[in-house]
Protein backbone atom coordinates (compact mmCIF):
# COMPACT_ATOMS: atom_id res chain seq x y z
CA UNK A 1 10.36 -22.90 -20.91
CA UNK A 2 7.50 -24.28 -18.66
CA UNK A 3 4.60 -22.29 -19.50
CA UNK A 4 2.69 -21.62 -16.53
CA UNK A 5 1.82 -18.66 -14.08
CA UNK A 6 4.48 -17.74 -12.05
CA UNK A 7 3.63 -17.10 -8.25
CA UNK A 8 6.29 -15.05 -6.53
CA UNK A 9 7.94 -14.15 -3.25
CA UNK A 10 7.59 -10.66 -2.32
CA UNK A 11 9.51 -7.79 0.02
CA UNK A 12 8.16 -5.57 2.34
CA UNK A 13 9.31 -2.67 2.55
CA UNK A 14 9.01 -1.01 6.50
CA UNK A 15 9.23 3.15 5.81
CA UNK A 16 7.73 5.70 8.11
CA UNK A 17 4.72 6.85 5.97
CA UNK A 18 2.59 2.87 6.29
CA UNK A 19 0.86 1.50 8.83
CA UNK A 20 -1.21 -1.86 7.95
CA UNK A 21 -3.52 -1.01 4.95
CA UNK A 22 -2.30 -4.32 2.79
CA UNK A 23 -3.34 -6.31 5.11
CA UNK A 24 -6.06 -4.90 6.57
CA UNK A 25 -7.90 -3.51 3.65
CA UNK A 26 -6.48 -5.39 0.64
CA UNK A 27 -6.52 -8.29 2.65
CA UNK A 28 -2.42 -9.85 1.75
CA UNK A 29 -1.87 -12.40 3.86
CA UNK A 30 1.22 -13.83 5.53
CA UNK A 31 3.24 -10.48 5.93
CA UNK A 32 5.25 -9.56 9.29
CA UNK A 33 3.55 -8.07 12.05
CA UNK A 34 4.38 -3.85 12.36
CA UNK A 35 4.64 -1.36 9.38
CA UNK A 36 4.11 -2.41 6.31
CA UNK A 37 4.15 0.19 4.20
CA UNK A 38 5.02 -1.75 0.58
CA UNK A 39 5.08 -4.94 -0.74
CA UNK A 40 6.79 -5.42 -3.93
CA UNK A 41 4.61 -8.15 -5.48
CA UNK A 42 6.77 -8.18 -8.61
CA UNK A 43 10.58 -7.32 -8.64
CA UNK A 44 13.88 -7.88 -10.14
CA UNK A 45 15.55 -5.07 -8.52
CA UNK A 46 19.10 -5.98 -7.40
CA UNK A 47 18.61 -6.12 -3.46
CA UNK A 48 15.05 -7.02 -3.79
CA UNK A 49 14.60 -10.28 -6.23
CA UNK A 50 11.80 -12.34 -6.09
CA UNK A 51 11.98 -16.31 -6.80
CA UNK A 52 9.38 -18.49 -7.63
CA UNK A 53 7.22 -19.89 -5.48
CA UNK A 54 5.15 -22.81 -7.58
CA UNK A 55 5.36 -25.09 -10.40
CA UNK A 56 8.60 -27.10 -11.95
CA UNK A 57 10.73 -23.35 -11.87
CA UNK A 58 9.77 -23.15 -7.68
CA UNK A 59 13.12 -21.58 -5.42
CA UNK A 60 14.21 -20.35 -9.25
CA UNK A 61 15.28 -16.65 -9.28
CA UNK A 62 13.14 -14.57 -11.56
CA UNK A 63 15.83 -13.06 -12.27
CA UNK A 64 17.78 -16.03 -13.64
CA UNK A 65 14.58 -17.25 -15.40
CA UNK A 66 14.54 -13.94 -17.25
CA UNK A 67 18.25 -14.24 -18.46
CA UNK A 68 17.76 -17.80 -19.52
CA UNK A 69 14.23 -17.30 -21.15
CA UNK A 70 14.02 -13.74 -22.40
CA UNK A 71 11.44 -14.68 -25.36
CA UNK A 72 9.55 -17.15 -23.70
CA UNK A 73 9.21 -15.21 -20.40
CA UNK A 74 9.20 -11.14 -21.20
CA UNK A 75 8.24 -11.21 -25.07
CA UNK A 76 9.44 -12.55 -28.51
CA UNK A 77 12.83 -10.31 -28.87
CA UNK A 78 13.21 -8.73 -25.99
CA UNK A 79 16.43 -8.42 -24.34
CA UNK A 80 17.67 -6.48 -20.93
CA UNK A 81 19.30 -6.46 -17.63
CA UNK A 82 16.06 -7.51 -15.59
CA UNK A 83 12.75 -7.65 -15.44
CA UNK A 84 11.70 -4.40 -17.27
CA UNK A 85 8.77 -3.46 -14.47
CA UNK A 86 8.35 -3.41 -10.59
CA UNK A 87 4.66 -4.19 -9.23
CA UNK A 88 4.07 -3.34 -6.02
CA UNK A 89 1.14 -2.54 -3.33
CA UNK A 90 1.92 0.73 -0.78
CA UNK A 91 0.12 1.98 2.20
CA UNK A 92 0.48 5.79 2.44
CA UNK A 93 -1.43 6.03 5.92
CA UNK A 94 0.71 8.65 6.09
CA UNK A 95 2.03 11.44 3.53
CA UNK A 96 4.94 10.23 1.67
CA UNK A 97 8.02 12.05 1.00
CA UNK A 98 7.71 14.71 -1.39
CA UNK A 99 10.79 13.13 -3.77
CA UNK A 100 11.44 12.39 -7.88
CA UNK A 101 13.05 9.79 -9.57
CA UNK A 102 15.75 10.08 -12.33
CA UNK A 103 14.62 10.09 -16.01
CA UNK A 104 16.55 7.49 -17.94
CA UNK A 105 18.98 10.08 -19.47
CA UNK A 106 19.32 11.40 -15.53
CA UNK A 107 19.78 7.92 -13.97
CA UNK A 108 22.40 7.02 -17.41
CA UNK A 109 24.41 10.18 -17.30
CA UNK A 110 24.57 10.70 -13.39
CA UNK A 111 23.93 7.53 -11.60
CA UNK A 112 25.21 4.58 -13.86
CA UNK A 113 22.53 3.19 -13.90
CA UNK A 114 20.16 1.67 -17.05
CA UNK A 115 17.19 3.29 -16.75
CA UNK A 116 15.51 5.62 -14.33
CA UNK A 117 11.90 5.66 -12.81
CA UNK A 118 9.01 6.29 -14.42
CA UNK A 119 5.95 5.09 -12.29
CA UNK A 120 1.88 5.33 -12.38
CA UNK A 121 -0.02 5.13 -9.18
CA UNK A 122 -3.78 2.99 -9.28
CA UNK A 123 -5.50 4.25 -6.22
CA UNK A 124 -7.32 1.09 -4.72
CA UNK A 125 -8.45 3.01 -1.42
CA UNK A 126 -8.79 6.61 -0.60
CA UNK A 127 -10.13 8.65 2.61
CA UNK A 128 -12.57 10.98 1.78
CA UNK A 129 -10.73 14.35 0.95
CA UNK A 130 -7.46 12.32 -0.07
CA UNK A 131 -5.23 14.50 -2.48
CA UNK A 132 -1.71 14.50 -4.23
CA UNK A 133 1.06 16.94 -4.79
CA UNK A 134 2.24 16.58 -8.27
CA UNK A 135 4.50 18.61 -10.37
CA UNK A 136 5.40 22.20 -10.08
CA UNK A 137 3.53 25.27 -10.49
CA UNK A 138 4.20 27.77 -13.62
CA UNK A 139 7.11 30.23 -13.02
CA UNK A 140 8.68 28.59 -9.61
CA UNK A 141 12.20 29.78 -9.67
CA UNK A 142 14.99 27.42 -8.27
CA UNK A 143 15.10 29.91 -5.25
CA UNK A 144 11.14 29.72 -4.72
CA UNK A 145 11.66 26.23 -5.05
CA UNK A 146 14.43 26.10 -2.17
CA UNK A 147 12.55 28.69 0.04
CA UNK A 148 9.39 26.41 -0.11
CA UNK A 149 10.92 22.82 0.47
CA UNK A 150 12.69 24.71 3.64
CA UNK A 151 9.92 25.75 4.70
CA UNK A 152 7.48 22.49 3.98
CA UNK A 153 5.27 24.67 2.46
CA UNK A 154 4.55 22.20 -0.71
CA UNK A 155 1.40 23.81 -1.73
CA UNK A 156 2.94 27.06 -2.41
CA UNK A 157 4.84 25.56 -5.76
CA UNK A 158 3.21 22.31 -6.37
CA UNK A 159 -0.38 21.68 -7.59
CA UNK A 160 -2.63 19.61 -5.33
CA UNK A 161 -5.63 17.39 -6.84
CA UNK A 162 -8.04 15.20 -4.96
CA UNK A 163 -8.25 11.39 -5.75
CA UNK A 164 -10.58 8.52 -5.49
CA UNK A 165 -10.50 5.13 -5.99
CA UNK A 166 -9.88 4.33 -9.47
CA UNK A 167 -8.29 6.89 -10.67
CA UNK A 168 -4.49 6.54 -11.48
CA UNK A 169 -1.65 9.01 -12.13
CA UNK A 170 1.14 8.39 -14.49
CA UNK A 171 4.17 10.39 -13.35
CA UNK A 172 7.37 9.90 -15.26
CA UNK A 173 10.92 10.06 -14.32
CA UNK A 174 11.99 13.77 -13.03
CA UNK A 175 8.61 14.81 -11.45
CA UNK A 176 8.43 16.02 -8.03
CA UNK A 177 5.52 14.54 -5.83
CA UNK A 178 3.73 13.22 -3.06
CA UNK A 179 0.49 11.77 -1.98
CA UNK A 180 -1.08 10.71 1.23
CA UNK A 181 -2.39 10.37 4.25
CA UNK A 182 -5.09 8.02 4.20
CA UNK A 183 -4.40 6.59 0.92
CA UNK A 184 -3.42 2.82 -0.63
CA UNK A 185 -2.16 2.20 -3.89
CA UNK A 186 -1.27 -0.60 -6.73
CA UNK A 187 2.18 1.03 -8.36
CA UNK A 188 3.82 -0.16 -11.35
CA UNK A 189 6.92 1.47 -12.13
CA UNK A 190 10.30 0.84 -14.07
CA UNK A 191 12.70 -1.07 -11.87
CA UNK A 192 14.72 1.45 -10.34
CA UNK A 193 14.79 2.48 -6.98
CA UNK A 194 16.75 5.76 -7.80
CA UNK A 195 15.19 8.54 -5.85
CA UNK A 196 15.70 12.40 -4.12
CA UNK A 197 13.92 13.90 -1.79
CA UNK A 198 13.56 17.64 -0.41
CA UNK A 199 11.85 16.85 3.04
CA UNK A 200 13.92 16.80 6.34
CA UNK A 201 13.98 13.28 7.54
CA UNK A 202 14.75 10.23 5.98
CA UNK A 203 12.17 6.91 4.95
CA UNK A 204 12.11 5.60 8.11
CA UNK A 205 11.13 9.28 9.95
CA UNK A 206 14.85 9.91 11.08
CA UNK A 207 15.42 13.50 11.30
CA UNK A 208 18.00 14.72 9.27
CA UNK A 209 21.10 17.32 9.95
CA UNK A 210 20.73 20.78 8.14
CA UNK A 211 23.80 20.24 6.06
CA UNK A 212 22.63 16.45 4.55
CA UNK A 213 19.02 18.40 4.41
CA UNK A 214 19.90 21.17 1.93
CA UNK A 215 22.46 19.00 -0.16
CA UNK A 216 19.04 16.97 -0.86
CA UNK A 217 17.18 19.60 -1.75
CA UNK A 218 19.82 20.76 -4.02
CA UNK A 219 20.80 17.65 -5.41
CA UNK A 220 16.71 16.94 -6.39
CA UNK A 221 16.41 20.31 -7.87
CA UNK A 222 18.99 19.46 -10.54
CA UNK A 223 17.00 16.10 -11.71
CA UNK A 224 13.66 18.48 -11.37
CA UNK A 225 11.90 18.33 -14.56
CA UNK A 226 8.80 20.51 -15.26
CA UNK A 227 7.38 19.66 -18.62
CA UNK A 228 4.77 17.21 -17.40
CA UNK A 229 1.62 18.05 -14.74
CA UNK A 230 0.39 14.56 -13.36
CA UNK A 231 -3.35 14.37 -13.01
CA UNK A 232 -6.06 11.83 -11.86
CA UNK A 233 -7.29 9.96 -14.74
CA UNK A 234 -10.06 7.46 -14.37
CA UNK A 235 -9.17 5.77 -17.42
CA UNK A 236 -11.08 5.05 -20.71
CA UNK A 237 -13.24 2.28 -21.00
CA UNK A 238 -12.68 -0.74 -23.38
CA UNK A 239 -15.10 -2.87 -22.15
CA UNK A 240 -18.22 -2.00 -20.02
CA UNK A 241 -20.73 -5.31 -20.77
CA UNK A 242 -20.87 -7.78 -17.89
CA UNK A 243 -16.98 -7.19 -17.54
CA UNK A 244 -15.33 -4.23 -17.67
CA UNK A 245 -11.81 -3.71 -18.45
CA UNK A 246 -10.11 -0.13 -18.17
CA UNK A 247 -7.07 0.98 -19.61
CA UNK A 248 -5.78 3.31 -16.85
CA UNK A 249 -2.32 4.85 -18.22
CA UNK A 250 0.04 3.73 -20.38
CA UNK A 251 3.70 5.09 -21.53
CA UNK A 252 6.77 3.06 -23.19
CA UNK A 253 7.55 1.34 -20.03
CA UNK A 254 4.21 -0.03 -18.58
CA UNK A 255 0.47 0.25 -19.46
CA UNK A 256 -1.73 -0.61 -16.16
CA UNK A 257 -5.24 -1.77 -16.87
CA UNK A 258 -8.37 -2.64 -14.55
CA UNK A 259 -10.42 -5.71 -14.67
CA UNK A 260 -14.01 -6.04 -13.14
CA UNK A 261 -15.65 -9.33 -13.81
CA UNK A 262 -18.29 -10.97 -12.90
CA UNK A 263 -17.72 -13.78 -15.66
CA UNK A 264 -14.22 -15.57 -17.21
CA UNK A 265 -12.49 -13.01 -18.88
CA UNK A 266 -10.03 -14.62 -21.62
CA UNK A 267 -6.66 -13.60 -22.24
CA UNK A 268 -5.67 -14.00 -25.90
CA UNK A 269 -1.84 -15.46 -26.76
CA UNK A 270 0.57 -12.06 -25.97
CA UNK A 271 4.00 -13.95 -27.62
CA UNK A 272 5.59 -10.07 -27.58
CA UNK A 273 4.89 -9.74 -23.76
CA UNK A 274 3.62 -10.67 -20.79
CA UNK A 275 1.25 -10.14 -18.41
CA UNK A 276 1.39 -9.55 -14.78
CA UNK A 277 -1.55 -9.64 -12.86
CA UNK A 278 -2.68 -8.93 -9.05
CA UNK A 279 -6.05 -9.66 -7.69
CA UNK A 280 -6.87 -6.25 -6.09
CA UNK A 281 -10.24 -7.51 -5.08
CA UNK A 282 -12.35 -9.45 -2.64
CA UNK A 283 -12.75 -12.81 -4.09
CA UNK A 284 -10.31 -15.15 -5.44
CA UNK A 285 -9.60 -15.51 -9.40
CA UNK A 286 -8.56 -18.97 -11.06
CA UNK A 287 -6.61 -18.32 -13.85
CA UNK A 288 -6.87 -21.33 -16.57
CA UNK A 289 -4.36 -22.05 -19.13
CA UNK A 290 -3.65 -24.86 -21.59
CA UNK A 291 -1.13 -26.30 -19.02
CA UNK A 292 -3.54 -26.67 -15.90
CA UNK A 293 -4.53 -23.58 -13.53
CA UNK A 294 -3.24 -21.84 -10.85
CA UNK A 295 -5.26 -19.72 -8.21
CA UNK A 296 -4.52 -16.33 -7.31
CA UNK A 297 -5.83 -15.19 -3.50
CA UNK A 298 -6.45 -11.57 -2.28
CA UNK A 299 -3.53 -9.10 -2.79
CA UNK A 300 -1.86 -12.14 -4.58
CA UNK A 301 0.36 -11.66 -7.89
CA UNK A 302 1.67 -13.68 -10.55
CA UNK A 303 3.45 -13.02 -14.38
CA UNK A 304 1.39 -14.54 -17.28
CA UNK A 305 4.66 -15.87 -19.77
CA UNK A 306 4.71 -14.18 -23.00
CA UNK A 307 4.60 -18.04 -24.42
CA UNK A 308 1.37 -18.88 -22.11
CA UNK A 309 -0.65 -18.59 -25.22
CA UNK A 310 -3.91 -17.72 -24.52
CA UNK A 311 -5.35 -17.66 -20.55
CA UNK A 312 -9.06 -17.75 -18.88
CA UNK A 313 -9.05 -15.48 -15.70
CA UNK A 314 -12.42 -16.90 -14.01
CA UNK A 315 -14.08 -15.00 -11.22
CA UNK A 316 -13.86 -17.19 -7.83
CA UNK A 317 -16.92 -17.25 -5.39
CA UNK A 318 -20.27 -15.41 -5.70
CA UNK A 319 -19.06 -11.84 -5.90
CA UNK A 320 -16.96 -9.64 -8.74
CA UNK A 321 -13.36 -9.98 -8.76
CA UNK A 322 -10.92 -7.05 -9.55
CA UNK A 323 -7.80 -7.40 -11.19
CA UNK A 324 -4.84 -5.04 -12.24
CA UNK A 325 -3.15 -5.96 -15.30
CA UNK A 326 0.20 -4.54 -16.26
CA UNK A 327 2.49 -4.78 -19.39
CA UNK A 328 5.10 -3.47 -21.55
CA UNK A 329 3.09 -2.17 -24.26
CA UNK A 330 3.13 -1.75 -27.86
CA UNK A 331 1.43 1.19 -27.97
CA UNK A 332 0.03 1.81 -31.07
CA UNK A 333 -1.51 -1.90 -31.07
CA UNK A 334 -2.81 -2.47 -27.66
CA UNK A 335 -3.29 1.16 -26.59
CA UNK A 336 -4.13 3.58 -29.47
CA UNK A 337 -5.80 1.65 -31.81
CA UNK A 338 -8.08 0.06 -30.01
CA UNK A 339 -9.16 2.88 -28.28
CA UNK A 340 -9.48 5.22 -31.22
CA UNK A 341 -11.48 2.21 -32.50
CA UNK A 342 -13.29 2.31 -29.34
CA UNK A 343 -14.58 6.19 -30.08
CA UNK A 344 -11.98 7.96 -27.80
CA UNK A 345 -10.34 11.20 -28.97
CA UNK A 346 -6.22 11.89 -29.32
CA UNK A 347 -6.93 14.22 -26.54
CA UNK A 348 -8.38 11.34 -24.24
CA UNK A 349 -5.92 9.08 -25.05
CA UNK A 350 -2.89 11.35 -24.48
CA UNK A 351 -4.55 12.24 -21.02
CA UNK A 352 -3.15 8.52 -19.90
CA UNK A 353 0.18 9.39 -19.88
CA UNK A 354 3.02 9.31 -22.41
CA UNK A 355 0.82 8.25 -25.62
CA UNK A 356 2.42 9.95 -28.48
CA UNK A 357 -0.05 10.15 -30.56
């Protein structure tokens, strides 16, 4: 395989709840004029595939380049029907859905399909006063439950917690939720696009009839799962010297981190994984390899090969640059350990999402 960072296309996704935060506040450039409430910077999801858009593997599918280099590409050993996550920016200018995704014995069992959703939310931007609803309150019966979602009265069964930029919420696969207005994102999820949703009109604000209505709310309170109460986390610390890099959840699907840096922050050689990466802030990064460089603009994405060996990510301009970093981790070596090395409790670490530890 050509080792090299791979730029992609990405999809925009038009739904009800965005207006124009991507481009307006993260600054993406060349999307369509209107809504725009995602962009999914990084997919292999079957009706949304992204190809290549530099270097010798340009017009390539990535999802042809992960069949044909699955230890190169994703890591040393692994093997799978895609690309195991789904980056993507979203504008909630608006207040999403309140909806769950399958858990991967849900989206096996029910819907056929591999894997379910399990997904963690970086909030880039946030309104003063934004919030989330996430997860459902202590003794909620089914028929509370129903009674509520009829009514749109979220609050009465589902806690609410305010949110800043910076924080991040890991919510896995079976938790109700919602978040919104005034609020922009960085998401990193397992790719899936298996979802329910108790509210009456559809993603794109279409009202819907009472009969399609309560079959939904049925049909989500059977995947409902209530063993797990997403909060906002900030993250814990790993470096805070002239760069500081966050680790901001992490689970067996994805660990999301946050890099601030004000000087070249290097990468070592990953050959069990790779490394996506999306320049979340104002400047532009280089990113320096042994193979030659590419640059990454605002709101711009790439995948770092597992085989890229070891990679410079160099500030661009006079100002900081910001960078979310996303991976399938091992989580005992690149989550636990060095952050119980770091001084952080079992408590703290558990707090970033599904750490077993």
């Amino acid at each position: 395989m050509e080792r090299y960072p791979l730029k992609l296309t990405f999809h925009v996704r038009e739904y009800s709840f965005g207006e124009r935060l991507i481009p307006e506040v993260l600054g993406k450039e060349n999307v369509p004029d209107g809504v725009v409430a995602e962009t999914w910077e990084i997919s292999d999801y079957r009706d949304a595939r992204a190809g290549v858009r530099n270097g010798p593997y340009a017009g390539r599918a990535l999802h042809d380049l992960v069949g044909e280099f699955p230890d190169e590409l994703v890591g040393e050993g692994w093997r799978g029907p895609h690309f195991p996550i789904l980056l993507k920016f979203l504008d909630a200018s608006h207040m999403l859905p309140v909806h769950l995704h399958a858990d991967d014995e849900t989206a096996r069992r029910k819907h056929g399909e591999p894997h379910g959703k399990s997904e963690a939310w970086h909030i880039l931007w946030a309104e003063p006063g934004a919030s989330i609803l996430a997860g459902i309150k202590e003794g909620s019966s089914r028929e509370e439950l129903f009674d509520a979602f009829k009514r749109q009265d979220y609050d009465s069964v589902m806690p609410r917690y305010g949110i800043r930029a910076g924080d991040t919420v890991y919510v896995p696969g079976g938790i109700l939720h919602t978040f919104g207005p005034g609020t922009l994102i960085a998401e990193v999820q397992q790719t899936s696009d298996l979802g329910q949703f108790v509210m009456p009109e559809d993603l794109y604000g279409n009202r819907l009839d009472e009969e399609q209505w309560n079959a939904n709310i049925e049909a989500t309170l059977d995947e409902l799962k209530t063993d797990f109460m997403p909060r906002p986390n900030p993250g814990l610390a790993l470096e805070n010297g002239a760069n500081r890099r966050v680790i901001c959840c992490a689970g067996p699907h994805f660990a999301l981190e946050r890099w601030t840096l004000s000087e070249p922050h290097t990468e070592p050689a990953h050959p069990r994984r790779f490394v996506a990466l999306s320049n979340v802030g104002e400047t532009e990064v280089e990113i320096e390899h042994e193979g030659g460089g590419e640059r990454l603009g605002r709101a711009e994405s790439c995948v770092l090969p597992a085989a890229i060996g070891e990679a410079r990510v160099v500030p661009g301009g006079a100002g900081e640059a910001s960078v979310v970093a996303c991976y399938v981790p091992d989580l005992e070596g690149d989550v636990v350990g060095p952050l119980r090395q770091a001084g952080y409790s079992d408590e703290e670490i558990r707090g970033l999402g599904e750490v077993d530890v």
